[in-house]
Protein backbone atom coordinates (compact mmCIF):
# COMPACT_ATOMS: atom_id res chain seq x y z
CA UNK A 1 0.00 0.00 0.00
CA UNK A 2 3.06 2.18 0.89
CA UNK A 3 4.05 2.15 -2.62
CA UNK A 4 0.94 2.76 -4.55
CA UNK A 5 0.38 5.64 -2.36
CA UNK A 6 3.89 6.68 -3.27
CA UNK A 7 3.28 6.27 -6.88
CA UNK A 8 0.06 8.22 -6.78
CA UNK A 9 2.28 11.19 -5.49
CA UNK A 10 4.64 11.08 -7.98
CA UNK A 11 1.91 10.83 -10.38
CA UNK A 12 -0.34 12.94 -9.32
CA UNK A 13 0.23 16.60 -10.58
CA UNK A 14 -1.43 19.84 -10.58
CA UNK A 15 -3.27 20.38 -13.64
CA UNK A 16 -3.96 17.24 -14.26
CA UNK A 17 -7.72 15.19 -14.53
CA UNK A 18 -8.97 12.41 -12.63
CA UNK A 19 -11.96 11.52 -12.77
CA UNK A 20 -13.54 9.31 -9.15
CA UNK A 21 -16.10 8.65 -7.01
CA UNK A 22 -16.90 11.58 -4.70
CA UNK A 23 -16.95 10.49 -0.97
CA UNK A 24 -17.82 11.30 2.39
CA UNK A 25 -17.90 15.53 3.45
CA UNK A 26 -14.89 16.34 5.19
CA UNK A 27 -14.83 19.42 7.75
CA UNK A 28 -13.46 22.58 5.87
CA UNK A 29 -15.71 22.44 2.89
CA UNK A 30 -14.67 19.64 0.74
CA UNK A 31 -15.46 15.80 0.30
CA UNK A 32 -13.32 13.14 0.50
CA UNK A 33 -12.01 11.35 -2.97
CA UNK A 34 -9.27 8.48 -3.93
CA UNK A 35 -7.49 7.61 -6.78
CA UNK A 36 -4.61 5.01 -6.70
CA UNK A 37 -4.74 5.13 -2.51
CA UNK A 38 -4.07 8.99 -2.62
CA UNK A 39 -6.34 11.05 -0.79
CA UNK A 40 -7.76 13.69 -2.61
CA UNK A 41 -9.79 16.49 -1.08
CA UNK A 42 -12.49 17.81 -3.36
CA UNK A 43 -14.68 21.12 -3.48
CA UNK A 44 -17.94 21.52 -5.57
CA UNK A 45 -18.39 17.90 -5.59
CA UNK A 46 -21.11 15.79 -3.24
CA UNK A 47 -21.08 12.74 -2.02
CA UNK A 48 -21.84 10.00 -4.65
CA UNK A 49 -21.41 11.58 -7.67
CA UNK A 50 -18.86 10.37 -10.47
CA UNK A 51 -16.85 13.40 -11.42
CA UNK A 52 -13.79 14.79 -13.34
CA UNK A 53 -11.46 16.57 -10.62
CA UNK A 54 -8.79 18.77 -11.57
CA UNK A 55 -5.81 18.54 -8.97
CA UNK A 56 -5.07 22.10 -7.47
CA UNK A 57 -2.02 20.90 -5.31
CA UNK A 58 0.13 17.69 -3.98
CA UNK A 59 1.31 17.54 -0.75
CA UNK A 60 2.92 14.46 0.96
CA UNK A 61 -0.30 13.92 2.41
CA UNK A 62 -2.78 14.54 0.23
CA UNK A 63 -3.83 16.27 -3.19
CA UNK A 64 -6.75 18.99 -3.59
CA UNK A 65 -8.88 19.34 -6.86
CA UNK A 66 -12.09 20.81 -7.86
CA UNK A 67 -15.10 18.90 -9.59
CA UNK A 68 -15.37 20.83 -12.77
CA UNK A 69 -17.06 18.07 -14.43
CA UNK A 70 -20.36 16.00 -13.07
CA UNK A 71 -20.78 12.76 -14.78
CA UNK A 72 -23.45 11.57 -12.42
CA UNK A 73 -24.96 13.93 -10.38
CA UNK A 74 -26.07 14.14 -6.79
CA UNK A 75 -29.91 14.62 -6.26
CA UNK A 76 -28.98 17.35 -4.15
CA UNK A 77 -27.26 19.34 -6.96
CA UNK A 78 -28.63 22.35 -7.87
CA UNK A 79 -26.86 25.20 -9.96
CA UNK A 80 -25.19 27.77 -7.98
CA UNK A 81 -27.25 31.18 -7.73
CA UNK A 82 -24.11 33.08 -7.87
CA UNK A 83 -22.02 33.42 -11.12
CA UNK A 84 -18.55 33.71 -9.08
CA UNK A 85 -19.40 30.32 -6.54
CA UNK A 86 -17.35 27.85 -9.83
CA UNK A 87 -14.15 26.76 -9.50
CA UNK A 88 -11.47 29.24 -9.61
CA UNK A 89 -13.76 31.77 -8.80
CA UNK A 90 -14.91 33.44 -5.21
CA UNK A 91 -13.80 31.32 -2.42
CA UNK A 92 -16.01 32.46 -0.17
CA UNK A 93 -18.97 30.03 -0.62
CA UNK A 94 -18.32 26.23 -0.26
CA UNK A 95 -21.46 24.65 -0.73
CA UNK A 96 -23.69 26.89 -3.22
CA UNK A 97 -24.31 24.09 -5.68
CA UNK A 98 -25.95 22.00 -3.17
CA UNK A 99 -29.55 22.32 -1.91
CA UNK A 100 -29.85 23.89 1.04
CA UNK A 101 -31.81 21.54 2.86
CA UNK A 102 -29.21 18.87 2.38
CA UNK A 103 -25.99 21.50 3.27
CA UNK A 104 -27.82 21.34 6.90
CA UNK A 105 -27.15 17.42 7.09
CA UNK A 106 -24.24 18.11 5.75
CA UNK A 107 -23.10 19.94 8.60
CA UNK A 108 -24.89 17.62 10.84
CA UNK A 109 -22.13 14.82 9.62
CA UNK A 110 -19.67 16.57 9.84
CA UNK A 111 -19.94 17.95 13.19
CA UNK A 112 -20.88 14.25 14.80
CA UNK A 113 -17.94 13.06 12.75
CA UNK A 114 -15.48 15.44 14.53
CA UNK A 115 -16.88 14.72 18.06
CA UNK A 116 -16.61 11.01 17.22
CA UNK A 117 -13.16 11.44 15.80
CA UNK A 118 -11.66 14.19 17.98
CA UNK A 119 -13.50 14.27 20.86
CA UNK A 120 -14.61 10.27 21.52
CA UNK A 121 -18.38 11.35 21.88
CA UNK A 122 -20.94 10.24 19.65
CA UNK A 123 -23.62 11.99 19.78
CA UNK A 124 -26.53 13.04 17.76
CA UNK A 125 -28.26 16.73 17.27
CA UNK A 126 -30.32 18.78 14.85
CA UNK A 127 -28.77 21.65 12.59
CA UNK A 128 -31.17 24.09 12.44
CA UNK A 129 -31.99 26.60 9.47
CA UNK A 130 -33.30 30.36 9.94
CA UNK A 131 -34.20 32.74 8.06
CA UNK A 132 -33.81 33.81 5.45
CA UNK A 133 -34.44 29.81 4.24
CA UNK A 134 -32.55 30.02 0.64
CA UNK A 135 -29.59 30.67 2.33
CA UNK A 136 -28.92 34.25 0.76
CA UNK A 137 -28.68 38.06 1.63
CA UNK A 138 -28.07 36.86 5.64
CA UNK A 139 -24.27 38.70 6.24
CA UNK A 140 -24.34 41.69 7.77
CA UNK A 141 -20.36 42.18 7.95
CA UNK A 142 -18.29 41.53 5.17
CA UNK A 143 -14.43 42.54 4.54
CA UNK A 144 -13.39 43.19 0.58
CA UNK A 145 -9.99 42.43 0.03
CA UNK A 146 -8.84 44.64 -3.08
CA UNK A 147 -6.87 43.23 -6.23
CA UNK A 148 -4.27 44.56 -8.00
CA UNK A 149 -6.25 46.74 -10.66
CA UNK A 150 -7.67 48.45 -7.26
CA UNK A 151 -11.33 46.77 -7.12
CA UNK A 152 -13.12 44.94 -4.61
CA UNK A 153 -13.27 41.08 -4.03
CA UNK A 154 -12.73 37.95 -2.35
CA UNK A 155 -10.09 35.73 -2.02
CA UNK A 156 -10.36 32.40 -4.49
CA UNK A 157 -10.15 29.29 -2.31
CA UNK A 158 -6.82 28.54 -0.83
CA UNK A 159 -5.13 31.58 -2.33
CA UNK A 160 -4.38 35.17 -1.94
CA UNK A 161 -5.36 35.42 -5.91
CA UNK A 162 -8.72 38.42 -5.50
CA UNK A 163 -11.57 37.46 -7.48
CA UNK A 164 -13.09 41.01 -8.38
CA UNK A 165 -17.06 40.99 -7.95
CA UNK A 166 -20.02 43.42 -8.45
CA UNK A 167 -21.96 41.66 -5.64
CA UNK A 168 -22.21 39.00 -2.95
CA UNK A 169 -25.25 36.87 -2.57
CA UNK A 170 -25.12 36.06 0.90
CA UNK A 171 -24.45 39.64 1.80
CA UNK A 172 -27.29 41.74 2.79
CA UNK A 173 -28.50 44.11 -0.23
CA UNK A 174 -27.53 47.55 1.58
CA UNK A 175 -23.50 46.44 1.31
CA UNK A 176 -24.08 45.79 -2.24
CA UNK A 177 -23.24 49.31 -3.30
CA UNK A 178 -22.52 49.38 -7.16
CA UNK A 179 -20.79 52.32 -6.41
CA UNK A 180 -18.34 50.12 -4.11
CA UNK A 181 -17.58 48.15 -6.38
CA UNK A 182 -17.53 50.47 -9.48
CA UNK A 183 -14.77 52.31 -7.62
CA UNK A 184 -10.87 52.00 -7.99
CA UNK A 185 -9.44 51.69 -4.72
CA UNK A 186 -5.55 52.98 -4.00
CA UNK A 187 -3.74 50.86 -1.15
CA UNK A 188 -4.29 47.36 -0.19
CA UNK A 189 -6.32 47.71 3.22
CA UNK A 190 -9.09 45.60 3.09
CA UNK A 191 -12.75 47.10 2.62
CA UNK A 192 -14.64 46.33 6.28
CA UNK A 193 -18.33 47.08 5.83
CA UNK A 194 -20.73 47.01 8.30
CA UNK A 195 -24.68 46.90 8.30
CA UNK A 196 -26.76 47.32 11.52
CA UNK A 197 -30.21 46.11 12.89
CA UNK A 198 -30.84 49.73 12.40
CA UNK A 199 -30.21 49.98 9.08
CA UNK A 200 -27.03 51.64 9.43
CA UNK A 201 -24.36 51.43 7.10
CA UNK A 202 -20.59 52.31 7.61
CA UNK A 203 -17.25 51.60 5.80
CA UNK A 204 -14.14 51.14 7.40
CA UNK A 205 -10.64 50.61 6.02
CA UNK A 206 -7.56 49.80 8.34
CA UNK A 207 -9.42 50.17 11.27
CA UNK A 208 -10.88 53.97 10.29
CA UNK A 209 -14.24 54.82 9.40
CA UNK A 210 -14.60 56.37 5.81
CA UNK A 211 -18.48 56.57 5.34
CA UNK A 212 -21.31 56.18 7.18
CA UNK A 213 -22.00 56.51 11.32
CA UNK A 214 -18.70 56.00 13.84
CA UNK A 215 -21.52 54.33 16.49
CA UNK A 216 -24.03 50.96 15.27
CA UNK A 217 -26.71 50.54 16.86
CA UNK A 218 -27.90 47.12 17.00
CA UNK A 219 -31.12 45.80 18.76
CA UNK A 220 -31.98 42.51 20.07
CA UNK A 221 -35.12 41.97 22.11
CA UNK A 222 -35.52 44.74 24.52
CA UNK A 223 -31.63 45.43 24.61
CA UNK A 224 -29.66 48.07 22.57
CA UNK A 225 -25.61 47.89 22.12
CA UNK A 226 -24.24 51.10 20.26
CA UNK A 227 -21.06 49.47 19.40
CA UNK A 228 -18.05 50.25 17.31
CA UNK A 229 -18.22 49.11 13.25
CA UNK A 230 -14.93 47.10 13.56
CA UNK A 231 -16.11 45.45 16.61
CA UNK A 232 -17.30 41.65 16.70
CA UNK A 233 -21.09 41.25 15.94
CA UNK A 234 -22.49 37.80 14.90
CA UNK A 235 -22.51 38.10 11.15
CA UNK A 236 -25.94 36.58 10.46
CA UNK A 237 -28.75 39.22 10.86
CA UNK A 238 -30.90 36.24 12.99
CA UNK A 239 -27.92 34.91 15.09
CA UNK A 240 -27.92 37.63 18.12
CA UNK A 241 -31.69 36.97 18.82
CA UNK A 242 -31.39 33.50 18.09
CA UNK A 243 -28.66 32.55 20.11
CA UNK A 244 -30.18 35.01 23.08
CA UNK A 245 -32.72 32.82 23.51
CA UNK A 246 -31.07 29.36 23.40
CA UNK A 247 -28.14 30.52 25.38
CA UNK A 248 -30.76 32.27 28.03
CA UNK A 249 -32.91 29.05 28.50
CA UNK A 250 -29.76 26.87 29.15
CA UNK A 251 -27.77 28.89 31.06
CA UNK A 252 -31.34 28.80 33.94
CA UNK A 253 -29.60 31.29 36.00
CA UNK A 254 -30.80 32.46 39.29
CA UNK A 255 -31.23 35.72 41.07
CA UNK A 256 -27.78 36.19 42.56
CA UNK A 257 -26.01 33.97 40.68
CA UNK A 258 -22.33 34.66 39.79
CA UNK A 259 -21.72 34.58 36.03
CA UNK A 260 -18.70 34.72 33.90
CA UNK A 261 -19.37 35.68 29.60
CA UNK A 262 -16.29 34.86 28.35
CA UNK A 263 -14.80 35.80 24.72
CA UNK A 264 -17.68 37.86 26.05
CA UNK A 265 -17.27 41.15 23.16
CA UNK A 266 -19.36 43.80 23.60
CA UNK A 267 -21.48 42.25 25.68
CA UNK A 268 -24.31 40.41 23.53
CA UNK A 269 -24.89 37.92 26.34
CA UNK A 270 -24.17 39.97 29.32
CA UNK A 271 -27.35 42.30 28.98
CA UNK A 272 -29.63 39.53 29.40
CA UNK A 273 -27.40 37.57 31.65
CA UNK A 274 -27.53 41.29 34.01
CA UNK A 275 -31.44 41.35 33.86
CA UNK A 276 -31.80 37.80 35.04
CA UNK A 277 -28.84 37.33 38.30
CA UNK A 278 -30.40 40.88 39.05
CA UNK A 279 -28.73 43.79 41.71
CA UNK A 280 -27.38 40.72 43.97
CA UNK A 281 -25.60 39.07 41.04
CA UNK A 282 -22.99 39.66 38.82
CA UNK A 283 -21.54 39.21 35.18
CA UNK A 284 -17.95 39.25 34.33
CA UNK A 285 -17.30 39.94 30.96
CA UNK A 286 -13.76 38.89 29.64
CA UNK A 287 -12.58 39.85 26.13
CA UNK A 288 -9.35 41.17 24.89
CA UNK A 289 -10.32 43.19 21.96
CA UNK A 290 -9.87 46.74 23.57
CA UNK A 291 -12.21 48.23 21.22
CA UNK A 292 -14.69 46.31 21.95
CA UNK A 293 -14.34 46.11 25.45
CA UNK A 294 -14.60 50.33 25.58
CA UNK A 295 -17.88 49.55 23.63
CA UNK A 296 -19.03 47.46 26.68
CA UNK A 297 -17.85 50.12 29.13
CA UNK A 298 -20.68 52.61 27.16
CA UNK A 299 -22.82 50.32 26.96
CA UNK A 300 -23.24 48.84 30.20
CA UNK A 301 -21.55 51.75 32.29
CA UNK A 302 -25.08 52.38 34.52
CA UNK A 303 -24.75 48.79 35.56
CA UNK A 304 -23.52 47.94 39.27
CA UNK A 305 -24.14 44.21 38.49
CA UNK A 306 -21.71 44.18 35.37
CA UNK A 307 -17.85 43.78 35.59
CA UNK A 308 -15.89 44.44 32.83
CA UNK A 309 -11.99 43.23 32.30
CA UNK A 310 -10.35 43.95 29.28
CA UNK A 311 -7.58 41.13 28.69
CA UNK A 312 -7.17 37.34 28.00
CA UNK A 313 -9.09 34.77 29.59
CA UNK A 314 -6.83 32.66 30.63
CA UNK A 315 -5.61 36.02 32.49
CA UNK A 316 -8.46 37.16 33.87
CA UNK A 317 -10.44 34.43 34.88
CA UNK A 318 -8.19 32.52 37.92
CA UNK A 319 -9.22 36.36 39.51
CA UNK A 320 -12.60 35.70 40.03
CA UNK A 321 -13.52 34.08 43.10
CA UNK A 322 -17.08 32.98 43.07
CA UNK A 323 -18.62 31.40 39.71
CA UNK A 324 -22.06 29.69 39.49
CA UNK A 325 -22.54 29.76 35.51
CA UNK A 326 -20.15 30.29 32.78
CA UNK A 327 -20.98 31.49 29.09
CA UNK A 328 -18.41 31.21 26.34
CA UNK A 329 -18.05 32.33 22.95
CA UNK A 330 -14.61 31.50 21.69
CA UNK A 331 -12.68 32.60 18.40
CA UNK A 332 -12.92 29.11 16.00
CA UNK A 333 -9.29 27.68 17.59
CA UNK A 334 -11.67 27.38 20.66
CA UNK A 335 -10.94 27.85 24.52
CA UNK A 336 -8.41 25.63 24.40
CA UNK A 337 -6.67 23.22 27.38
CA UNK A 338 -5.73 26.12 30.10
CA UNK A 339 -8.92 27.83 30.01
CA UNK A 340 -10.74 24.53 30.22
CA UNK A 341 -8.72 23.73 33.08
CA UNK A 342 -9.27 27.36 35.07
CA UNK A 343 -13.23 26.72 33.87
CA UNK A 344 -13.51 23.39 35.69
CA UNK A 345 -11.48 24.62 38.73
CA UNK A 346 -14.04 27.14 39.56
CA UNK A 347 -17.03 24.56 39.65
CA UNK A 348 -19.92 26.19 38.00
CA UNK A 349 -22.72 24.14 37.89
CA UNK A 350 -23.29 24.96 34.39
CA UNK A 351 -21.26 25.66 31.37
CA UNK A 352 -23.29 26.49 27.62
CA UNK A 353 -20.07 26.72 25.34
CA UNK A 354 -21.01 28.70 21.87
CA UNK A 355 -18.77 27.74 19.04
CA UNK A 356 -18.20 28.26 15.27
CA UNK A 357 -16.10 25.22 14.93
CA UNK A 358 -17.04 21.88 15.80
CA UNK A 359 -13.39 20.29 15.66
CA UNK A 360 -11.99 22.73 18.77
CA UNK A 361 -15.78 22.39 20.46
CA UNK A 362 -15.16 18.50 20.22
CA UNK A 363 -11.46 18.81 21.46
CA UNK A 364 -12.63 20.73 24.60
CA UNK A 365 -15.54 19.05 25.16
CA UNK A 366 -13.86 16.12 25.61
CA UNK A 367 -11.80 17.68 28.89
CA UNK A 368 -14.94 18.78 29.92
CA UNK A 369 -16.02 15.30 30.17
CA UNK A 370 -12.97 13.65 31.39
CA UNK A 371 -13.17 16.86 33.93
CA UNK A 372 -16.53 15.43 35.29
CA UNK A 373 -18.87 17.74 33.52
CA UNK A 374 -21.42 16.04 31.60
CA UNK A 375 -22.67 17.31 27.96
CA UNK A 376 -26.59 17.08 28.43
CA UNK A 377 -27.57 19.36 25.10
CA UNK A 378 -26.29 20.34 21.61
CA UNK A 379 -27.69 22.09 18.72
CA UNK A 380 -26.57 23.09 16.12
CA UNK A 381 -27.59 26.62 13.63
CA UNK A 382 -26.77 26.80 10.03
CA UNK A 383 -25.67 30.48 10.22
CA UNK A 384 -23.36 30.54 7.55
CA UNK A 385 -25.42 29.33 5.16
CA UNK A 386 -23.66 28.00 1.62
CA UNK A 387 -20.55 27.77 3.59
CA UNK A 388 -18.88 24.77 5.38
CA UNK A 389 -19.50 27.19 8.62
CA UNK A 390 -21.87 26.33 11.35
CA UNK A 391 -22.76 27.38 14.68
CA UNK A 392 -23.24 25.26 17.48
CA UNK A 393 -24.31 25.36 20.98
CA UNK A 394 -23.51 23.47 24.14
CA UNK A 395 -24.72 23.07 27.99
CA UNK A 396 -22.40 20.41 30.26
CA UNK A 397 -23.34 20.49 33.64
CA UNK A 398 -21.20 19.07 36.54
CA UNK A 399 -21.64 15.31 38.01
């Protein structure tokens, strides 16, 4: 076996056609292919389908190609509603030429397939679709990188190559500006735009504003958070309310309780959190972003009940005494082992973990449970909708 795969290598060169049987989804937004015992991962294929791949790159380990011919299609093939989701076009969208009905079970797969594989769990959940349902005009921040004749795009996949665009489909219609993208832009800073709840629009380019309003305003349920345009917001115009609610009716906190909101931002989670340990709680936020955490100090400045420290978790946290409920919202490498570890030392009796990546969710989830907490409820929220992206949330509670 050694050899064939050795021979597939050497054989195997960019630019050149294969054509295979398209296998199992892989996390990252590709399927898994063969030829000769070389692994080949494969985007704009689906599972089943007999298709001509074009190899991208080689690697000792593996080889990448696109499907840029279908010889039998998947029933759950449908052609892409945006011109630039083909191979070597936008990278930005993995899974427009599937239906989107079937890119939720996708994710489903995948993300039992990483707790399985990374985490020694198997467990089962539901992936979730909002609205809007076809999957399109959902992102309310997007960044345009800029190519060399000065006009906006998005990187192709697995390159710093700019495919230039007039419009994104899974953007929301006000950041489709024609004049945007009509314009020839000096410099290489990326474009940063930013739509609000309110209807707001701004602009920004290396971290300055150049159009629009300095302050957001975005509103979710009762609570307002005039926030900084550069500053984390869930990118999916449902996910704040959304995940409000889920992460409220797991977290069952009491009046008085302690609470931590770590990775916390602006502070998305702590306004409800605040309302419901009331004046004899408390709520430590925890992010390092120091823009957004001088958002939170606006925002929730009237509030006795709401601590704010601006620095690393794994910093910050060991300096709290008292915790009854933790809240996290990680970046996608996840908490990680340390701040597992500090997590578990303070014995909450309740941790909901909110991730965008189901491989480090798995990884720590498995501490958790080695730790003595106990994963009782997962979910998962297809809020990055025709790509491999997906949102999931978790509640382990201790013994």
């Amino acid at each position: 076996m050694e050899s064939n795969v050795k021979n597939a290598e050497s054989s195997l060169k960019v630019g050149d056609r294969i054509t295979v049987e398209i296998g199992p989804v892989a996390h990252g937004g590709h399927f898994i292919a063969r030829h000769l015992g070389q692994v080949i991962f494969v985007r704009y294929g689906i599972t089943g389908e007999e298709a001509v791949v074009e190899i991208t790159s080689v690697s000792s380990k593996l080889a990448r190609g696109d499907a840029i011919e279908i010889i039998k299609p998947s029933k759950d093939r449908v052609v892409p509603p945006c011109k630039y989701a083909v191979p070597g076009g936008c990278g930005g969208c993995d899974f427009q030429h599937i239906d989107i009905s079937a890119q939720t079970e996708l994710k489903r797969q995948v993300i039992r397939e990483q707790f399985s594989r990374l985490g020694k769990m198997e467990i089962d959940l539901d992936v979730i679709a909002v609205e809007p349902k076809d999957g399109l005009h959902w992102r309310t921040r997007m960044d345009f990188a800029i190519s060399k004749s000065g006009k906006p795009g998005l990187y192709s996949a697995r390159s710093k190559e700019v495919t230039e665009i007039d419009k994104c489909l899974i953007a929301v219609e006000a950041i489709n500006d024609p004049a945007m993208f009509a314009r020839t832009w000096k410099g290489e800073d990326r474009l940063e735009v930013a739509v609000s709840s309110s209807a707001e629009r701004n602009v920004s380019r290396g971290g300055r504003s150049i159009s629009g309003p300095t302050q957001l305003h975005e509103v979710v349920g009762e609570h307002t958070y005039e926030i900084s345009p550069t500053s984390f917001w869930q990118s999916h115009k449902a996910a704040p309310e959304t995940l409000s609610k889920l992460v409220m009716d797991l977290l069952a906190l009491r009046p008085g309780d302690q609470a931590c909101d770590l990775y916390g931002g602006v502070g998305l989670f702590t306004a409800p959190i605040a309302e419901d340990v009331g004046d004899i709680g408390k709520v430590h936020l925890i992010e390092s972003s120091h823009r957004a955490t001088q958002d939170a100090l606006k925002i929730f400045e009237k509030q006795k009940n709401v601590v704010i420290h601006s620095g690393r978790v794994e910093q910050k946290l060991p300096l709290i005494n008292r915790v009854d409920v933790i809240l996290l919202d990680p970046p996608r490498t996840g908490a990680g082992e340390m701040v597992v570890k500090q997590m578990m030392a303070k014995k909450p009796r309740t941790i909901v973990y909110v991730s965008c990546d189901p491989a480090s969710l798995a990884r720590d989830a498995k501490q958790l449970e080695d730790g003595g907490y106990h994963l009782d409820h997962i979910v998962g929220f297809d809020l990055f909708p025709m790509t491999h992206h997906v949102e999931c949330v978790a509640r382990f509670t201790l013994g």
